[in-house]
C-alpha atoms as a PDB file:
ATOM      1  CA  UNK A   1    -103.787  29.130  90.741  1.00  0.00           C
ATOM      2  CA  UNK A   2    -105.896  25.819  90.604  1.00  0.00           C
ATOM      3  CA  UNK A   3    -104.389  22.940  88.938  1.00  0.00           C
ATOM      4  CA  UNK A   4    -105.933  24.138  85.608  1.00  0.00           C
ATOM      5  CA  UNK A   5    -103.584  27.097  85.493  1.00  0.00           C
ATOM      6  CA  UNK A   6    -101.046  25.220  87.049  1.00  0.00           C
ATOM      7  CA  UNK A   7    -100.551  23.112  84.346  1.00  0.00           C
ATOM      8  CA  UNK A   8    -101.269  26.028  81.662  1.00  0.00           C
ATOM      9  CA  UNK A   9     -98.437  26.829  79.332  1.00  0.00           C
ATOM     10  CA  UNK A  10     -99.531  30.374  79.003  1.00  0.00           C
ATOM     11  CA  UNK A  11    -100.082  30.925  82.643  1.00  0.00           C
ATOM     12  CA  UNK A  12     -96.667  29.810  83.097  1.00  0.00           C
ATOM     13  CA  UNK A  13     -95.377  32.295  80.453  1.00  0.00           C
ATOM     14  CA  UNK A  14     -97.341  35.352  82.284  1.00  0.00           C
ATOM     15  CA  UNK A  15     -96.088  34.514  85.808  1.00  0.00           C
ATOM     16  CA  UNK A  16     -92.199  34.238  84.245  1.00  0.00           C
ATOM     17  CA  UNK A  17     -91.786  30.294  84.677  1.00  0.00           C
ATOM     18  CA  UNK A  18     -91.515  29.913  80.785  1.00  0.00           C
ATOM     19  CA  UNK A  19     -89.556  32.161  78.455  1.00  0.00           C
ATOM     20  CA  UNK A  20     -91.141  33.958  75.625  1.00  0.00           C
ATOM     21  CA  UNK A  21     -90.185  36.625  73.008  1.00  0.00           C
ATOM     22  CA  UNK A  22     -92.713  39.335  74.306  1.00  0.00           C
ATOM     23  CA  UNK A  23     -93.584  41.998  71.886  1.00  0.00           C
ATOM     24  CA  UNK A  24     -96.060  44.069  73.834  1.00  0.00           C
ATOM     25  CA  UNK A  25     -97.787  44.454  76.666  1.00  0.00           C
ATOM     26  CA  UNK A  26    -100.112  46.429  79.042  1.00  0.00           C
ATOM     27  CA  UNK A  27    -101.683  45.696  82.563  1.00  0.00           C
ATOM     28  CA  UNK A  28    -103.566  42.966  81.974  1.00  0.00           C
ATOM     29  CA  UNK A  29    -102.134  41.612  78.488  1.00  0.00           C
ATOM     30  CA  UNK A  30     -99.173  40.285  76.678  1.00  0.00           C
ATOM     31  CA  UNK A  31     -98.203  39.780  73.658  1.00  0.00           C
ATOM     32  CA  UNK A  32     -95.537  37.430  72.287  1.00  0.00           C
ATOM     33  CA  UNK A  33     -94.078  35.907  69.446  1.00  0.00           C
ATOM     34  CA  UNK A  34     -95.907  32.192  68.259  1.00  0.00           C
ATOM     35  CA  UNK A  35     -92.950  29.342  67.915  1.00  0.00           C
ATOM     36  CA  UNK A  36     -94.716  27.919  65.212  1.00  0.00           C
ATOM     37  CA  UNK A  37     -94.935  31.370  62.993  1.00  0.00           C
ATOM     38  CA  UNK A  38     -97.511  31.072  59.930  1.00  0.00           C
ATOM     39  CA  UNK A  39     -96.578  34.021  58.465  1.00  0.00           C
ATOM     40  CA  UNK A  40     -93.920  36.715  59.020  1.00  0.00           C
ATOM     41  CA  UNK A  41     -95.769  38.247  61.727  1.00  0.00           C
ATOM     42  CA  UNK A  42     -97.241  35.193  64.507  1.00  0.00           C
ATOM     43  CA  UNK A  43     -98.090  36.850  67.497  1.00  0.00           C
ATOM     44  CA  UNK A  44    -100.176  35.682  70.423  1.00  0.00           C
ATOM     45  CA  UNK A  45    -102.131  37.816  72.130  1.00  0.00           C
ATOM     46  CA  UNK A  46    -102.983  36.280  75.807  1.00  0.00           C
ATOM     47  CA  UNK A  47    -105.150  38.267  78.446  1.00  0.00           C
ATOM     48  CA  UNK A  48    -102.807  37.479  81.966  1.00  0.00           C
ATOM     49  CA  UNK A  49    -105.866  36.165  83.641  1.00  0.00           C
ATOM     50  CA  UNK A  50    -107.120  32.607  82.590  1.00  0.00           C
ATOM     51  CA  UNK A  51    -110.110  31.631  80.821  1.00  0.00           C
ATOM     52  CA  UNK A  52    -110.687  28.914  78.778  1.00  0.00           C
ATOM     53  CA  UNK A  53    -112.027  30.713  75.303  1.00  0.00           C
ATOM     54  CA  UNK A  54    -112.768  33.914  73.705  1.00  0.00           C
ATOM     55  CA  UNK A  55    -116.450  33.225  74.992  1.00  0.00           C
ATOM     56  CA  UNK A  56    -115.420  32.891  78.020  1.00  0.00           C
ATOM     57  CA  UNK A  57    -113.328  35.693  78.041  1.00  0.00           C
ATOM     58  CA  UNK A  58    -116.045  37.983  76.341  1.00  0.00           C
ATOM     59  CA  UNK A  59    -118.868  36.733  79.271  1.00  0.00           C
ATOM     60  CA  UNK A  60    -116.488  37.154  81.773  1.00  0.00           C
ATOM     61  CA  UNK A  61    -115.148  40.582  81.216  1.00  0.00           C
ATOM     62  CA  UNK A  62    -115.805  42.239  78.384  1.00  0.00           C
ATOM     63  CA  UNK A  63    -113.066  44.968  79.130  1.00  0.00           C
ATOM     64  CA  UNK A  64    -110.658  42.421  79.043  1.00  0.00           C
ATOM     65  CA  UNK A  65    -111.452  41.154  75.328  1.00  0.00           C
ATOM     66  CA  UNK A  66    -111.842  44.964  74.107  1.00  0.00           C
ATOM     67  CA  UNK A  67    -108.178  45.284  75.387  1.00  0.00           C
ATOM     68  CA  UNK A  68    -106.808  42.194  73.678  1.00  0.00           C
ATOM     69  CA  UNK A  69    -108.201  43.477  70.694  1.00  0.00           C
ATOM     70  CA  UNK A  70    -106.678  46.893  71.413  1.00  0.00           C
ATOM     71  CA  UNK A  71    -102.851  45.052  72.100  1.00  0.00           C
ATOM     72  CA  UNK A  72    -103.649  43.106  69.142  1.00  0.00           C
ATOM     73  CA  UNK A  73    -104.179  46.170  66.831  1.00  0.00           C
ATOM     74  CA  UNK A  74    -101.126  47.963  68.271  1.00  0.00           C
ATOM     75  CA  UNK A  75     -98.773  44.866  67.511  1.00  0.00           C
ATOM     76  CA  UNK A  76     -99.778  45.192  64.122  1.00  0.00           C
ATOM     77  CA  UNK A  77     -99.205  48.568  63.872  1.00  0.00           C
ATOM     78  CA  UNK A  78     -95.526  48.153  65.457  1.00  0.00           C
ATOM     79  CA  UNK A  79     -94.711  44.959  63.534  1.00  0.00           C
ATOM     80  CA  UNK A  80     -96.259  44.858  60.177  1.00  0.00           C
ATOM     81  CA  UNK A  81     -98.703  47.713  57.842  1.00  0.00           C
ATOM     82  CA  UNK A  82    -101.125  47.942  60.109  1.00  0.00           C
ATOM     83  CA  UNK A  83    -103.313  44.819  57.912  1.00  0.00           C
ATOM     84  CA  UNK A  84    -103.711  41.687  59.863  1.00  0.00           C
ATOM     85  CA  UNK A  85    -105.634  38.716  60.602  1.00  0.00           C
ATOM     86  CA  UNK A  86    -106.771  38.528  64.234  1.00  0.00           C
ATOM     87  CA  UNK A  87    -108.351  34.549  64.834  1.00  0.00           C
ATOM     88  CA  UNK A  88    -109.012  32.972  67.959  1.00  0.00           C
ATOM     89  CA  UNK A  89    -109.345  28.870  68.027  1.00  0.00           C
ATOM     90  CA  UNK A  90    -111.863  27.890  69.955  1.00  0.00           C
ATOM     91  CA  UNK A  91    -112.152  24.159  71.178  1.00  0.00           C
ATOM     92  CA  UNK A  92    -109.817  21.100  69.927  1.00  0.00           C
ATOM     93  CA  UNK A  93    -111.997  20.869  66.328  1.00  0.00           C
ATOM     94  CA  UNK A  94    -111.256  24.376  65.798  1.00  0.00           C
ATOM     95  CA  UNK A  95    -107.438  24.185  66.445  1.00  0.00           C
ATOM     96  CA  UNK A  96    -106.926  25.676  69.654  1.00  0.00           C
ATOM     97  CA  UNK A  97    -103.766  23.686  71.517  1.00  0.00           C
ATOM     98  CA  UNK A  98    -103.654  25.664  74.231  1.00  0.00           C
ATOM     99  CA  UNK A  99    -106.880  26.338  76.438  1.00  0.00           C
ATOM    100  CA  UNK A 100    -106.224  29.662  77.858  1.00  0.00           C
ATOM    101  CA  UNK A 101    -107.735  32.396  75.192  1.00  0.00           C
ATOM    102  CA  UNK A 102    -105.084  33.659  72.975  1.00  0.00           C
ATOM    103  CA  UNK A 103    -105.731  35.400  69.813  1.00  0.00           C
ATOM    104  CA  UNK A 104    -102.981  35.365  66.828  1.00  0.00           C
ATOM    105  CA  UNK A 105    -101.960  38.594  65.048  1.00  0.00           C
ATOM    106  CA  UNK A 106    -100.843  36.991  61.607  1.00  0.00           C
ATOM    107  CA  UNK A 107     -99.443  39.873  59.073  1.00  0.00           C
ATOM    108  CA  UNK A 108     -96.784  40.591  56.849  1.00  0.00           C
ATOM    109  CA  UNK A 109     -97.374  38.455  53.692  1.00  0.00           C
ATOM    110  CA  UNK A 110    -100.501  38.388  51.639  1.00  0.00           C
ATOM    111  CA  UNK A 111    -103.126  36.422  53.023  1.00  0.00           C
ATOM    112  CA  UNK A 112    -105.789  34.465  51.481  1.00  0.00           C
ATOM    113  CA  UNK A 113    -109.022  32.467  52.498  1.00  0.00           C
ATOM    114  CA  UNK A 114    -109.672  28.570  52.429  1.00  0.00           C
ATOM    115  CA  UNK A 115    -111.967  27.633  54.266  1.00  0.00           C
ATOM    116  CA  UNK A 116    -112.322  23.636  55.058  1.00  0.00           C
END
């Protein structure tokens, strides 16, 4: 790891440093439960390898994002009615806390739009 991932709260989670309630997960992706839930479904799905933003991610490996997507749509099936949001942050502005790419699977309650 370089000290970017060193100090990366998600990398930490993937390599086992960090605890996390994990809901799903294949080779290259889990998927856990958000501590912060905004609905009754909050789950993050995080590709194990770092990058910095879903367009990072997507010019980086493109396999990797269609299988986030894929975990994503599976943790919605498991957890909720198969409906769900699917938003990634990208950059401070935009809300993302964390800068390793993580989408969040938000379900369970009926969601509405307004936008800032």
């Amino acid at each position: 790891m370089n000290s970017e991932q060193d100090d990366c709260l998600f990398c930490k989670i993937v390599a086992g440093q960090l605890p996390a309630d994990v809901v799903a997960r294949s080779e290259r992706v889990i998927a856990f439960r958000d501590i912060d839930p905004q609905a009754p479904v909050h789950v993050l799905v995080v590709p194990k390898e770092h990058h910095g933003d879903v367009s990072v991610l997507a010019a980086a490996d493109p396999q990797l994002l269609a299988e986030v997507v894929e975990v994503a749509d599976q943790v919605a099936h498991d957890l909720a009615d198969g409906q769900y949001r699917f938003i990634f942050n990208s950059g401070p502005r935009a809300g993302q806390s964390v800068f390793h790419v993580h989408g969040h699977v938000i379900a369970g309650k009926q969601l509405g739009w307004s936008p800032a």
